[in-house]
PDB file of N, CA and C in Angstrom:
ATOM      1  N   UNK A   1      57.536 -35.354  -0.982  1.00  0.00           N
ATOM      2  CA  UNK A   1      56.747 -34.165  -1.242  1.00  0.00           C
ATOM      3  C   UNK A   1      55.346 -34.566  -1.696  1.00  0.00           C
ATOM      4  N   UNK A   2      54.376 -33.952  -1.264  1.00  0.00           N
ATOM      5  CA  UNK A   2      52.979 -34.261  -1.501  1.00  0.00           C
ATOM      6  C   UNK A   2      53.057 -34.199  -3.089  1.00  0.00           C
ATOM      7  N   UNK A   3      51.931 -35.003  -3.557  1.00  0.00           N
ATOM      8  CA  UNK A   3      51.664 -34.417  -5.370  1.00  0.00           C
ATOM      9  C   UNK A   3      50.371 -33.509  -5.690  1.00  0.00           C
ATOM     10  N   UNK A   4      50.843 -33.199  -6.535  1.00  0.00           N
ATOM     11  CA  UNK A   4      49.964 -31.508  -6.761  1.00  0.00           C
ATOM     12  C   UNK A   4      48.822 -31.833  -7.012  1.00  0.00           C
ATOM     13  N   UNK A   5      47.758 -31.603  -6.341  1.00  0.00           N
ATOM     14  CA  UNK A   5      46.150 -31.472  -6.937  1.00  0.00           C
ATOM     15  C   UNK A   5      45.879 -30.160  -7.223  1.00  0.00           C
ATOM     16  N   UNK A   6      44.886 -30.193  -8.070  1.00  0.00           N
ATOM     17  CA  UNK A   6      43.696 -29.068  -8.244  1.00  0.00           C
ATOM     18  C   UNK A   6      43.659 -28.192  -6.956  1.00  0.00           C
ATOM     19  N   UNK A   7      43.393 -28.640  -5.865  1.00  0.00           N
ATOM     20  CA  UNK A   7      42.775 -28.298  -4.565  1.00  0.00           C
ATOM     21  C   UNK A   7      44.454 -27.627  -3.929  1.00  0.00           C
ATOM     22  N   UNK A   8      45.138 -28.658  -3.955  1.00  0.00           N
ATOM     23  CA  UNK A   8      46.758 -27.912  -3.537  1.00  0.00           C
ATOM     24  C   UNK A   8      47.517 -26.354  -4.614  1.00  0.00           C
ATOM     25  N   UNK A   9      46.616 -26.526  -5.914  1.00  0.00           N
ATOM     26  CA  UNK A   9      47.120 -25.447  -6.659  1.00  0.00           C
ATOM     27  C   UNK A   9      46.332 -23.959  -5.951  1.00  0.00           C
ATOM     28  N   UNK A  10      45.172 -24.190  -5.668  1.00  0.00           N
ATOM     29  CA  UNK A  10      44.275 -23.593  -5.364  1.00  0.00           C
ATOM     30  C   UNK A  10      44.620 -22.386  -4.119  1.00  0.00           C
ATOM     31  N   UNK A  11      44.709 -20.889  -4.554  1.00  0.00           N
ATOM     32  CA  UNK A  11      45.649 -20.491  -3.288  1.00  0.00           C
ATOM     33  C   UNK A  11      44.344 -19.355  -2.819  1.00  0.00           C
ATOM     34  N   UNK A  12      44.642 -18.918  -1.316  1.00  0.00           N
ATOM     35  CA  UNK A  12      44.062 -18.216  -0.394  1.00  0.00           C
ATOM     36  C   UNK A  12      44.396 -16.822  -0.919  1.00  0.00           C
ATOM     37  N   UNK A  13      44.202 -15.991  -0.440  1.00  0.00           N
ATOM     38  CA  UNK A  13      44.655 -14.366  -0.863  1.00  0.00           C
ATOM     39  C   UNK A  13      45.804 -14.371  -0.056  1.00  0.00           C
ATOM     40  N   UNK A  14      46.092 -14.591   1.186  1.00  0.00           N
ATOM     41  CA  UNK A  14      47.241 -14.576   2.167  1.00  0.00           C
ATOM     42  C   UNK A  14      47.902 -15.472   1.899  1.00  0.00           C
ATOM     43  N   UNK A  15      48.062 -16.746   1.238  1.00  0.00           N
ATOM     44  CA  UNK A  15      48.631 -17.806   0.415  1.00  0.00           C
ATOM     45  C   UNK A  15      49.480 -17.266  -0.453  1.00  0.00           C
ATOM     46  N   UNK A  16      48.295 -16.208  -1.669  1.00  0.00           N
ATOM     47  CA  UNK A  16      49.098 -16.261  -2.593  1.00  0.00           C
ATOM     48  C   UNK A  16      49.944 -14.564  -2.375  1.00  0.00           C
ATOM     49  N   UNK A  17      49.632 -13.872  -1.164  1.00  0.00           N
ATOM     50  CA  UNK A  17      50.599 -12.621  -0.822  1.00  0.00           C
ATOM     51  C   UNK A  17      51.960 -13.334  -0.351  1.00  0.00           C
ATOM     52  N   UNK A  18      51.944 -14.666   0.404  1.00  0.00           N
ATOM     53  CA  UNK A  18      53.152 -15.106   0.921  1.00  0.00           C
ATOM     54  C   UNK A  18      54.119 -15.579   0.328  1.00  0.00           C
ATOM     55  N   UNK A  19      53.482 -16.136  -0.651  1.00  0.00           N
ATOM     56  CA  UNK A  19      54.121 -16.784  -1.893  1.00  0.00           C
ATOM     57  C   UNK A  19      54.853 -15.792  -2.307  1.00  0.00           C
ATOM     58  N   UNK A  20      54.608 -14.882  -2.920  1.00  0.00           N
ATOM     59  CA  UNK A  20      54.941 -13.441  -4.038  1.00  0.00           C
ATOM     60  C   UNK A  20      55.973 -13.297  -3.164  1.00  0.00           C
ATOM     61  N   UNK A  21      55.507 -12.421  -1.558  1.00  0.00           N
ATOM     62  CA  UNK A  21      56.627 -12.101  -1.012  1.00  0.00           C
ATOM     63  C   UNK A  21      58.202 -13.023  -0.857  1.00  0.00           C
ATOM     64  N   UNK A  22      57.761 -14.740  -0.833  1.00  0.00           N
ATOM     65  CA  UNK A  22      58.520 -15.512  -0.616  1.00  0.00           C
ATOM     66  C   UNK A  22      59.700 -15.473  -2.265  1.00  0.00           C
ATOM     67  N   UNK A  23      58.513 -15.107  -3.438  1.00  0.00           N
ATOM     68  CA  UNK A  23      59.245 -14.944  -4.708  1.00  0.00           C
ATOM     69  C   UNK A  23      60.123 -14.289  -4.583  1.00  0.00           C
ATOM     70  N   UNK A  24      60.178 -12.567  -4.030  1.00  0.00           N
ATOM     71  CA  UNK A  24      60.522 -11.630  -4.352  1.00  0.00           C
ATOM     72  C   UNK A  24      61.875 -11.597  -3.230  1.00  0.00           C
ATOM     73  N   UNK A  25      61.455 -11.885  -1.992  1.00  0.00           N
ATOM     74  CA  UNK A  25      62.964 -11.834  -1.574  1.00  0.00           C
ATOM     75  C   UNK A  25      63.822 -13.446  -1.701  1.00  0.00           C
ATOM     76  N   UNK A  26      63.704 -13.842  -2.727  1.00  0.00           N
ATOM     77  CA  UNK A  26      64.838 -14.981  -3.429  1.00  0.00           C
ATOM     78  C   UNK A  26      65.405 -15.379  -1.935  1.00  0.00           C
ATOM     79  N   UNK A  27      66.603 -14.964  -1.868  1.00  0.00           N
ATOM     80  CA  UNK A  27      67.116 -16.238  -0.617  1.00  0.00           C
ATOM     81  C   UNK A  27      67.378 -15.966   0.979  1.00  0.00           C
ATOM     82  N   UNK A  28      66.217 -14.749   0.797  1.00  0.00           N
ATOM     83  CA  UNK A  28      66.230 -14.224   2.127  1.00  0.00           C
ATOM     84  C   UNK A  28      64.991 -13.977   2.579  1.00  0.00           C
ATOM     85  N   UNK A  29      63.695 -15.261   2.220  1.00  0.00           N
ATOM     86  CA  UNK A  29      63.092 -15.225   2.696  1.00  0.00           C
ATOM     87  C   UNK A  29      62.661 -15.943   4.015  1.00  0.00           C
ATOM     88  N   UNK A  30      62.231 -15.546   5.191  1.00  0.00           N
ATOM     89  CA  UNK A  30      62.021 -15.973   6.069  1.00  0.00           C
ATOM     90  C   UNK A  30      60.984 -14.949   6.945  1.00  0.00           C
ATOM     91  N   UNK A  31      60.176 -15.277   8.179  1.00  0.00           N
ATOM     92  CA  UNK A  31      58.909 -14.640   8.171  1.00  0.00           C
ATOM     93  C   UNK A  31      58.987 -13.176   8.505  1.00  0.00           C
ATOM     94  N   UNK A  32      59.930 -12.940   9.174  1.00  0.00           N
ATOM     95  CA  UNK A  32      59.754 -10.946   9.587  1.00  0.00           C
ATOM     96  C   UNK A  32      60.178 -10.279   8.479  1.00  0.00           C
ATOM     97  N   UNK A  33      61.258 -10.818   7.164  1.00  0.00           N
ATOM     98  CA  UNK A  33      61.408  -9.820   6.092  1.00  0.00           C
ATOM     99  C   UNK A  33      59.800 -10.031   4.942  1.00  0.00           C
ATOM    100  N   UNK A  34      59.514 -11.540   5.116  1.00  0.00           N
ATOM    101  CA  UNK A  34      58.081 -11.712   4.654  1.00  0.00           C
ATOM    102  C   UNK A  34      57.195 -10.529   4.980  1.00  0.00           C
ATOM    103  N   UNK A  35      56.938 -10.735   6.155  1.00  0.00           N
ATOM    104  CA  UNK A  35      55.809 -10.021   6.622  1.00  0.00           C
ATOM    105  C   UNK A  35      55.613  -8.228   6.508  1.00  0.00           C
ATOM    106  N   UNK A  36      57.486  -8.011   5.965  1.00  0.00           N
ATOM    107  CA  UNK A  36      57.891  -6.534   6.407  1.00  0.00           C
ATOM    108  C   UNK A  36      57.000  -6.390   4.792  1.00  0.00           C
ATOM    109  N   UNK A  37      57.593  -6.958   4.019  1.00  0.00           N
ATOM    110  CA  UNK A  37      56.996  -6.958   2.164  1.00  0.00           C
ATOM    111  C   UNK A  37      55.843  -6.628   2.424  1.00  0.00           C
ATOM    112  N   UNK A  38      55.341  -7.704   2.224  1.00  0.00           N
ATOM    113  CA  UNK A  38      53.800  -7.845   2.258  1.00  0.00           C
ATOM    114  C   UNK A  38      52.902  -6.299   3.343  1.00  0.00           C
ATOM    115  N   UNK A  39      53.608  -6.036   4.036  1.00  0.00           N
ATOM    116  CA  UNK A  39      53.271  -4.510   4.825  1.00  0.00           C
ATOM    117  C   UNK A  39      53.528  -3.544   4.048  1.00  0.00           C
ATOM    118  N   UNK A  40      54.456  -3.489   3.192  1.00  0.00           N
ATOM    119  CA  UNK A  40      54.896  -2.188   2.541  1.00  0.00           C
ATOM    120  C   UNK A  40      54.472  -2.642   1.309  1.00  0.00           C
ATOM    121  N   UNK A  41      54.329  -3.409   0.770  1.00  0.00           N
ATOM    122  CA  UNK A  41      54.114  -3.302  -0.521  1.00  0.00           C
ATOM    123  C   UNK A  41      52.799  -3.448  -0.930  1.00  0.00           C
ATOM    124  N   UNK A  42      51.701  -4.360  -0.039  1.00  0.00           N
ATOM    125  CA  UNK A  42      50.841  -5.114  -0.225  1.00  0.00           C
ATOM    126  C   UNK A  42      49.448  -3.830   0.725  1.00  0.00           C
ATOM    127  N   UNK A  43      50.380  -3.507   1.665  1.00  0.00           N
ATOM    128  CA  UNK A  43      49.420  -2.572   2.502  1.00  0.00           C
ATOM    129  C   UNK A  43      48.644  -3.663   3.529  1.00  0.00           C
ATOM    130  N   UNK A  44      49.102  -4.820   3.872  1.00  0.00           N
ATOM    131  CA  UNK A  44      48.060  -6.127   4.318  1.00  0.00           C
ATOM    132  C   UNK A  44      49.053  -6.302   5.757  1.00  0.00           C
ATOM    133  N   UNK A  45      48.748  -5.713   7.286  1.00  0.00           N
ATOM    134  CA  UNK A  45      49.545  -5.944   8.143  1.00  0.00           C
ATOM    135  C   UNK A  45      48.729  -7.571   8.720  1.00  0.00           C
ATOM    136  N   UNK A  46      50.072  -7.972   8.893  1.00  0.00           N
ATOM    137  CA  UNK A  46      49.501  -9.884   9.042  1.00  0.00           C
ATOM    138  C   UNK A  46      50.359 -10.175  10.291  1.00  0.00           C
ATOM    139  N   UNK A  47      49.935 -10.891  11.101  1.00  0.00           N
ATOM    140  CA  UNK A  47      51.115 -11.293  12.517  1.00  0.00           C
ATOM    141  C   UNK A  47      51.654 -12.273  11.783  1.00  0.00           C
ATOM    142  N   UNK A  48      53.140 -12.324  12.839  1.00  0.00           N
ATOM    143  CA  UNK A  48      53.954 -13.280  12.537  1.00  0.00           C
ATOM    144  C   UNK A  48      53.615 -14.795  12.570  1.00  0.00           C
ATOM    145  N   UNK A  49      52.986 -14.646  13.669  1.00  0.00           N
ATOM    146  CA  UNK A  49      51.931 -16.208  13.490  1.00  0.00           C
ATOM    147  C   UNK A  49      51.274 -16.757  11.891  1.00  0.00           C
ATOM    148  N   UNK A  50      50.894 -15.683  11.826  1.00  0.00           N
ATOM    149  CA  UNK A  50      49.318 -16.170  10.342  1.00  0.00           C
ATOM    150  C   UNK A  50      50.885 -16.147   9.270  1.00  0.00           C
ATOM    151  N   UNK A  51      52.225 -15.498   9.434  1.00  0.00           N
ATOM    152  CA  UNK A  51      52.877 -16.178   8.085  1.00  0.00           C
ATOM    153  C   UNK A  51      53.537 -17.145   8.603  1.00  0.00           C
ATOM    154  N   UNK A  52      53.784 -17.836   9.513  1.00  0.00           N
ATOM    155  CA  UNK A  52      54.683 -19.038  10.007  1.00  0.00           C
ATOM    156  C   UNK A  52      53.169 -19.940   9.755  1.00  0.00           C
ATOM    157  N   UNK A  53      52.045 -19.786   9.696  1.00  0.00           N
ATOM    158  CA  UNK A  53      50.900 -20.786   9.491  1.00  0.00           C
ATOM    159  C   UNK A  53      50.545 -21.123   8.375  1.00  0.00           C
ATOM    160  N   UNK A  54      50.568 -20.239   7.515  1.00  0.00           N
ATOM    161  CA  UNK A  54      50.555 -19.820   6.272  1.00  0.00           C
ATOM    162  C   UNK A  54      52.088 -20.853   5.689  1.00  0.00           C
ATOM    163  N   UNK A  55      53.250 -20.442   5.836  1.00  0.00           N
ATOM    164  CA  UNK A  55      54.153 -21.093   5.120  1.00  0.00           C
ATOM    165  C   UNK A  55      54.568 -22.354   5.448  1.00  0.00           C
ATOM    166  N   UNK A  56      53.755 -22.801   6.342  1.00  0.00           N
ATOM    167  CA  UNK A  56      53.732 -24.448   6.691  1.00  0.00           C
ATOM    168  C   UNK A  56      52.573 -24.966   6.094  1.00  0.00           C
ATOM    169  N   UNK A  57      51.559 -24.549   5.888  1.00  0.00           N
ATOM    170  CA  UNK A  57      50.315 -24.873   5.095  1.00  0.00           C
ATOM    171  C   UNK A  57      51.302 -25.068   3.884  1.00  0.00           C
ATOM    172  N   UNK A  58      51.583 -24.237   2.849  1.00  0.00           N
ATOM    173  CA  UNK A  58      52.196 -23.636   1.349  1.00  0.00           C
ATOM    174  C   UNK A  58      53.815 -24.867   1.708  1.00  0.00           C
ATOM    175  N   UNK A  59      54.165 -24.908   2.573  1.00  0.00           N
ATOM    176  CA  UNK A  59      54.912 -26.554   2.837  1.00  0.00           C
ATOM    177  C   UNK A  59      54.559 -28.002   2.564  1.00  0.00           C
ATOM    178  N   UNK A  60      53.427 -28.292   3.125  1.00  0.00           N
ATOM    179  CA  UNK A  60      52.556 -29.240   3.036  1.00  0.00           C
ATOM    180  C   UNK A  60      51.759 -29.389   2.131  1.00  0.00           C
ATOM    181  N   UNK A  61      51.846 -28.200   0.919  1.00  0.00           N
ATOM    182  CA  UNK A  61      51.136 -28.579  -0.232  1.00  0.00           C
ATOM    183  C   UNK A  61      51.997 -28.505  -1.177  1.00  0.00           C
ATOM    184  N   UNK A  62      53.101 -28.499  -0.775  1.00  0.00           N
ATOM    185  CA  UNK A  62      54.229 -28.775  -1.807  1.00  0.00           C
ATOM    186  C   UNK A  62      54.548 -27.531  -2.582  1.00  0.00           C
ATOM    187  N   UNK A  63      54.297 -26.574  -2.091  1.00  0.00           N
ATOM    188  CA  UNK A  63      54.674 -25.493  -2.980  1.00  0.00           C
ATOM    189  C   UNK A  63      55.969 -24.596  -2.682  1.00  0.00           C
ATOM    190  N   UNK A  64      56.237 -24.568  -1.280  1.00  0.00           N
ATOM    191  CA  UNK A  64      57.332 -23.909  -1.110  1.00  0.00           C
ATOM    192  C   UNK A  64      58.201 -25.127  -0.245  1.00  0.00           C
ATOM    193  N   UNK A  65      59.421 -25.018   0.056  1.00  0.00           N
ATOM    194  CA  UNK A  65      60.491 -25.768   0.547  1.00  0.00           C
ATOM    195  C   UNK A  65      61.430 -24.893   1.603  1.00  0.00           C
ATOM    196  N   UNK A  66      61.837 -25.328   2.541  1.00  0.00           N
ATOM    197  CA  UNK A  66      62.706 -24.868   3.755  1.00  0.00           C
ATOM    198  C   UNK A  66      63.886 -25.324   4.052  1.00  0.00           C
ATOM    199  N   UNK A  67      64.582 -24.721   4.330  1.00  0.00           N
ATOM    200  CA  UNK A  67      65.789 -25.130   5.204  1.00  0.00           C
ATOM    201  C   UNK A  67      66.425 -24.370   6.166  1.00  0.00           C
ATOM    202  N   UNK A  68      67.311 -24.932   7.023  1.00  0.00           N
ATOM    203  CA  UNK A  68      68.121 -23.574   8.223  1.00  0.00           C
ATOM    204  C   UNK A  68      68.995 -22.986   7.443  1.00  0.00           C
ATOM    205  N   UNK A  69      69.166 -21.870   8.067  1.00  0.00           N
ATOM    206  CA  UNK A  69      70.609 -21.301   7.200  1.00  0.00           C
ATOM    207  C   UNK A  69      71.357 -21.776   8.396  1.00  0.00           C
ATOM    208  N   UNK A  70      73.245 -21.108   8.107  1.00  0.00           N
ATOM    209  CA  UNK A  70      73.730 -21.241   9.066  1.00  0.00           C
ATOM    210  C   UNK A  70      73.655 -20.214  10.079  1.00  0.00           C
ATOM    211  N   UNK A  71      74.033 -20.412  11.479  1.00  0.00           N
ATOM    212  CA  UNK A  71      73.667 -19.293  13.036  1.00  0.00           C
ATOM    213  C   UNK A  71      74.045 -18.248  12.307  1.00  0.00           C
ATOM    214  N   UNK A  72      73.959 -16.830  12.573  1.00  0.00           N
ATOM    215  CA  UNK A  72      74.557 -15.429  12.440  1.00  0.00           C
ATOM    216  C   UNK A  72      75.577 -15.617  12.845  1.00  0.00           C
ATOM    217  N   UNK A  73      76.899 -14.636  12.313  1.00  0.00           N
ATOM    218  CA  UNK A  73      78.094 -14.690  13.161  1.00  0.00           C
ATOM    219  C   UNK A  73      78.655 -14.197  14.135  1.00  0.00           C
ATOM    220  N   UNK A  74      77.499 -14.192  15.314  1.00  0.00           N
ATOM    221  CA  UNK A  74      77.501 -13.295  16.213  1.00  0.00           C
ATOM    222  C   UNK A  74      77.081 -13.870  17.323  1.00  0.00           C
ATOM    223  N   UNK A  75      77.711 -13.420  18.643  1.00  0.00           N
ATOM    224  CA  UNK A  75      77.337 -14.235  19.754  1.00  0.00           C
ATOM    225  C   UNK A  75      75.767 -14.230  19.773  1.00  0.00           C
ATOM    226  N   UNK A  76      75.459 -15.412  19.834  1.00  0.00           N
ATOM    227  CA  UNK A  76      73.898 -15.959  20.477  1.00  0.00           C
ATOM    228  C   UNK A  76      72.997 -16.221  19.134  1.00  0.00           C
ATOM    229  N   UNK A  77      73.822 -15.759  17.164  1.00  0.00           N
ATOM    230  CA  UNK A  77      73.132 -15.920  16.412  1.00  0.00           C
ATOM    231  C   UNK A  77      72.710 -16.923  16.254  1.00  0.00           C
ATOM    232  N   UNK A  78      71.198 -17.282  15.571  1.00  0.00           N
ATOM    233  CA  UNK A  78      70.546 -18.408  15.721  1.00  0.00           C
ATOM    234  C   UNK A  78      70.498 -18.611  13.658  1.00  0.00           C
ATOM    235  N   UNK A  79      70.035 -19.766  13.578  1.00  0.00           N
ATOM    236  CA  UNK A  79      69.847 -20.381  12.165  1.00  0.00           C
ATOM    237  C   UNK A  79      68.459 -19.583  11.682  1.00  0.00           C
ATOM    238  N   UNK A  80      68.321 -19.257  10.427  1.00  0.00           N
ATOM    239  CA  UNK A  80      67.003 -19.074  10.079  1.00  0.00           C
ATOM    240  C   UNK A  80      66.966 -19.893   9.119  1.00  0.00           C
ATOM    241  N   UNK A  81      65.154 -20.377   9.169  1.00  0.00           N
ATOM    242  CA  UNK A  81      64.069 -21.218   8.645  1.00  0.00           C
ATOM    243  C   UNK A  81      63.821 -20.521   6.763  1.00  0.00           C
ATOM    244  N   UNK A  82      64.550 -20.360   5.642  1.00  0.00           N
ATOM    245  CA  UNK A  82      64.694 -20.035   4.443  1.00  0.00           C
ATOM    246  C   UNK A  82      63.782 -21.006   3.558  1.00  0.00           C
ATOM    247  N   UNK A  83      62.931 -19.847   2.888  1.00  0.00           N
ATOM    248  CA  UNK A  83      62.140 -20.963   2.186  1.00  0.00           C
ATOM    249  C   UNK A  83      62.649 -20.314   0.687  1.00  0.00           C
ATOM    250  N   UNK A  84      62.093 -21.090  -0.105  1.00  0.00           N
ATOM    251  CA  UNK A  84      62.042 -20.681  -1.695  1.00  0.00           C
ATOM    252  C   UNK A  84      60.595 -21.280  -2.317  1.00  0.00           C
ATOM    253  N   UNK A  85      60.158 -20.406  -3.243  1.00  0.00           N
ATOM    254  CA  UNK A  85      59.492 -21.409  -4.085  1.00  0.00           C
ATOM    255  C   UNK A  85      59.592 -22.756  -4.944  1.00  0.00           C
ATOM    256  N   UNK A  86      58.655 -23.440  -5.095  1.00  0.00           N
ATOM    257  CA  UNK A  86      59.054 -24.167  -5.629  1.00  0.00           C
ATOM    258  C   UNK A  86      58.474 -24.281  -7.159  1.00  0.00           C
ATOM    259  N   UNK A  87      58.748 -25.197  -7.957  1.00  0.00           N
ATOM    260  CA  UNK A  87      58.053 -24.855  -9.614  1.00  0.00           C
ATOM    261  C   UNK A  87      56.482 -25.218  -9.428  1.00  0.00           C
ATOM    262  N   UNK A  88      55.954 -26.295  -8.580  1.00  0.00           N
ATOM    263  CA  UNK A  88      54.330 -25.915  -8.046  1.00  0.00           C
ATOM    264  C   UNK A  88      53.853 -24.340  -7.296  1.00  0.00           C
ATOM    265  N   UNK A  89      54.422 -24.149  -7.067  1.00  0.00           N
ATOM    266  CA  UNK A  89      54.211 -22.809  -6.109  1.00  0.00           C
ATOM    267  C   UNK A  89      54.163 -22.131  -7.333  1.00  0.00           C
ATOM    268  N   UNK A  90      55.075 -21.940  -8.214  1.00  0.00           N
ATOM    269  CA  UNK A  90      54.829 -20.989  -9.649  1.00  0.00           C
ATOM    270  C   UNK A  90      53.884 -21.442 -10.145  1.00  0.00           C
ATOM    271  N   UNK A  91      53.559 -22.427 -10.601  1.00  0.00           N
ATOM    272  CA  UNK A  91      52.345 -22.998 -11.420  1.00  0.00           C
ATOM    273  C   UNK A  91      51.373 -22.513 -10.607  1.00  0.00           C
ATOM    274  N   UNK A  92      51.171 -22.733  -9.244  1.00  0.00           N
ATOM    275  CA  UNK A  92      49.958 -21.942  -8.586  1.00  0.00           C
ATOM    276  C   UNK A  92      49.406 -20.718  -8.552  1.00  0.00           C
ATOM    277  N   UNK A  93      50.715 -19.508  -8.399  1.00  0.00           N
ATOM    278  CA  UNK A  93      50.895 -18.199  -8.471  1.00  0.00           C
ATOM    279  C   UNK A  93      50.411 -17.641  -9.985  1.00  0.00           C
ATOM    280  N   UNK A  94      51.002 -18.246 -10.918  1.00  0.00           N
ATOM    281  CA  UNK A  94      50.741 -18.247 -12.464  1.00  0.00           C
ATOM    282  C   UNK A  94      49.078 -18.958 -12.218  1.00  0.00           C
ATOM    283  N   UNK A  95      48.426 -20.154 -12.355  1.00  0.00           N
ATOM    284  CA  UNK A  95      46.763 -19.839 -12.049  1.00  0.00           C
ATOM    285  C   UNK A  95      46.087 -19.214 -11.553  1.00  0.00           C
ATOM    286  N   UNK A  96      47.110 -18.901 -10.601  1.00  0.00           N
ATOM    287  CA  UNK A  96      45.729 -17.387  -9.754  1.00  0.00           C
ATOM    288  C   UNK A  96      45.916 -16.335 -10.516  1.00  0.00           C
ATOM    289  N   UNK A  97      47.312 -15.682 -11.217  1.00  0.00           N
ATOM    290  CA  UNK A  97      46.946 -14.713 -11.819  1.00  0.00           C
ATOM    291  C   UNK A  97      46.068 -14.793 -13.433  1.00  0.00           C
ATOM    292  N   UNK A  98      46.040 -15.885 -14.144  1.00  0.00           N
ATOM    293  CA  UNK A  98      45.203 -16.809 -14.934  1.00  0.00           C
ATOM    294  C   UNK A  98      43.812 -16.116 -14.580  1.00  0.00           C
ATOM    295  N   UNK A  99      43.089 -16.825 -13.420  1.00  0.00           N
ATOM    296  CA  UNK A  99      42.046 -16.476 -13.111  1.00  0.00           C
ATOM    297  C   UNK A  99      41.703 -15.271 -13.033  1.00  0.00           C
ATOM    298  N   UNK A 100      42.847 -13.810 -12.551  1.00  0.00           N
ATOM    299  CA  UNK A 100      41.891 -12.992 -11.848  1.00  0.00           C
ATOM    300  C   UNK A 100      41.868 -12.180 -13.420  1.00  0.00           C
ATOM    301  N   UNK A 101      43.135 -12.603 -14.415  1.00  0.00           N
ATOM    302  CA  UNK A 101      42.916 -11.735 -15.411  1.00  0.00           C
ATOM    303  C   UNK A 101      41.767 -11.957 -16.270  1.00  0.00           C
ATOM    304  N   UNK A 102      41.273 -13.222 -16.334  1.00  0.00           N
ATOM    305  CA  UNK A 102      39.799 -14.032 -16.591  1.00  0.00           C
ATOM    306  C   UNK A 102      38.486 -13.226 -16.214  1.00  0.00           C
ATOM    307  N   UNK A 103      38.933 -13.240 -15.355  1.00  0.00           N
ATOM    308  CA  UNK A 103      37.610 -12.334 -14.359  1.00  0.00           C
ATOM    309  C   UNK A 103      37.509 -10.562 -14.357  1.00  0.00           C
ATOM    310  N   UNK A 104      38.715 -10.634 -14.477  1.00  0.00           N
ATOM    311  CA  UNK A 104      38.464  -8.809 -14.757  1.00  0.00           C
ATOM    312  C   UNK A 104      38.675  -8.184 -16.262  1.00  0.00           C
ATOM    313  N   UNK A 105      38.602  -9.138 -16.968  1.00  0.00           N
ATOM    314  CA  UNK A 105      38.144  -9.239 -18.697  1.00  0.00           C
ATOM    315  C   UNK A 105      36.831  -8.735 -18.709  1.00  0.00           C
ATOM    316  N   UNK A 106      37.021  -7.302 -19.302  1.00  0.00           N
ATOM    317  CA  UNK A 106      35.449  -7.134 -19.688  1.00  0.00           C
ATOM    318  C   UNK A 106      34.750  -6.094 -18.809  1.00  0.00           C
ATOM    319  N   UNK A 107      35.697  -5.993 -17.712  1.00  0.00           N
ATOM    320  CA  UNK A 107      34.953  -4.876 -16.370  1.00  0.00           C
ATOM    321  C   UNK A 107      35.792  -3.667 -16.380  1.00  0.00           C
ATOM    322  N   UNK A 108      35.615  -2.727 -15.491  1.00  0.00           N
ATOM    323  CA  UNK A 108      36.242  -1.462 -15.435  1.00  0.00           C
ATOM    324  C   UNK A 108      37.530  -1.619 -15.059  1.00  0.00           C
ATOM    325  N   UNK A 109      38.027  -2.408 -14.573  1.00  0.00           N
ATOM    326  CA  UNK A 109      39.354  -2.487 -14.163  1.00  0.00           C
ATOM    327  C   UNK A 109      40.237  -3.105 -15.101  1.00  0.00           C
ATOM    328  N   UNK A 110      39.549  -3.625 -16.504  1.00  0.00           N
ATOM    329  CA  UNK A 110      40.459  -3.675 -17.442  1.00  0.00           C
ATOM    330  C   UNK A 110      40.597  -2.708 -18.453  1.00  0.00           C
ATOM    331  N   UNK A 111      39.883  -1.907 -18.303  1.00  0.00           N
ATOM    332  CA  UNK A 111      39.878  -0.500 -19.319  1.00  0.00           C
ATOM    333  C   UNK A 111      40.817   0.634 -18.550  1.00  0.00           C
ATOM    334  N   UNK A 112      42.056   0.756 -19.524  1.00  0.00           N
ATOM    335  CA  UNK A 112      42.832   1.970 -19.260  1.00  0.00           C
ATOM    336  C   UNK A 112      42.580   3.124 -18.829  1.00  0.00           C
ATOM    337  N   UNK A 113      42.937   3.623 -17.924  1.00  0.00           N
ATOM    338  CA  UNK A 113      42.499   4.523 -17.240  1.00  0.00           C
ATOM    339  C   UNK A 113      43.172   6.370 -17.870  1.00  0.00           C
TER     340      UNK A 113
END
């Protein structure tokens, strides 16, 4: 596994939506229930491409981890590609939200509405 830099903690906006989504569905994440999240929850419609690009990037920086599941139990079911976070991927997710609460200290969007 790569080791964590500064620069590998460092996440994209679509980085750190994939991540969350990857948090939130625990062991059933993989890219069309990803992408379904991040649509409904996030309001951010993304092709299936940009999250299979996206979670191989967030692979290679050591933040999330993969494996197959086993086929469906159904003629022609195939394995899916299951990721999880990993404890860098939290440490990353946890600095970005670090930062943005940093940054919106002090402006209208931290005053109760």
């Amino acid at each position: 596994m790569p080791v964590s830099t500064p620069e590998a903690l460092r996440l994209g906006e679509v980085e750190q939506l994939v991540l969350l989504a990857v948090l939130r569905l625990e062991g059933d994440a993989y890219a069309v229930p990803i992408r379904a999240l991040i649509a409904r929850e996030g309001g951010v419609a993304l092709t299936r491409g940009s999250i299979y690009v996206t979670l191989d990037r967030l692979e290679k920086k050591g933040l999330v981890e993969s494996a197959f599941s086993e086929p469906e139990a159904v003629p022609g079911g195939k394995a899916r590609r299951l990721f999880r976070v990993r404890p860098d991927g939290m440490a990353a997710l946890k600095a970005a939200r670090r930062a943005l609460d940093r940054l919106t200290a002090g402006t209208v969007l931290s005053r109760r509405s």
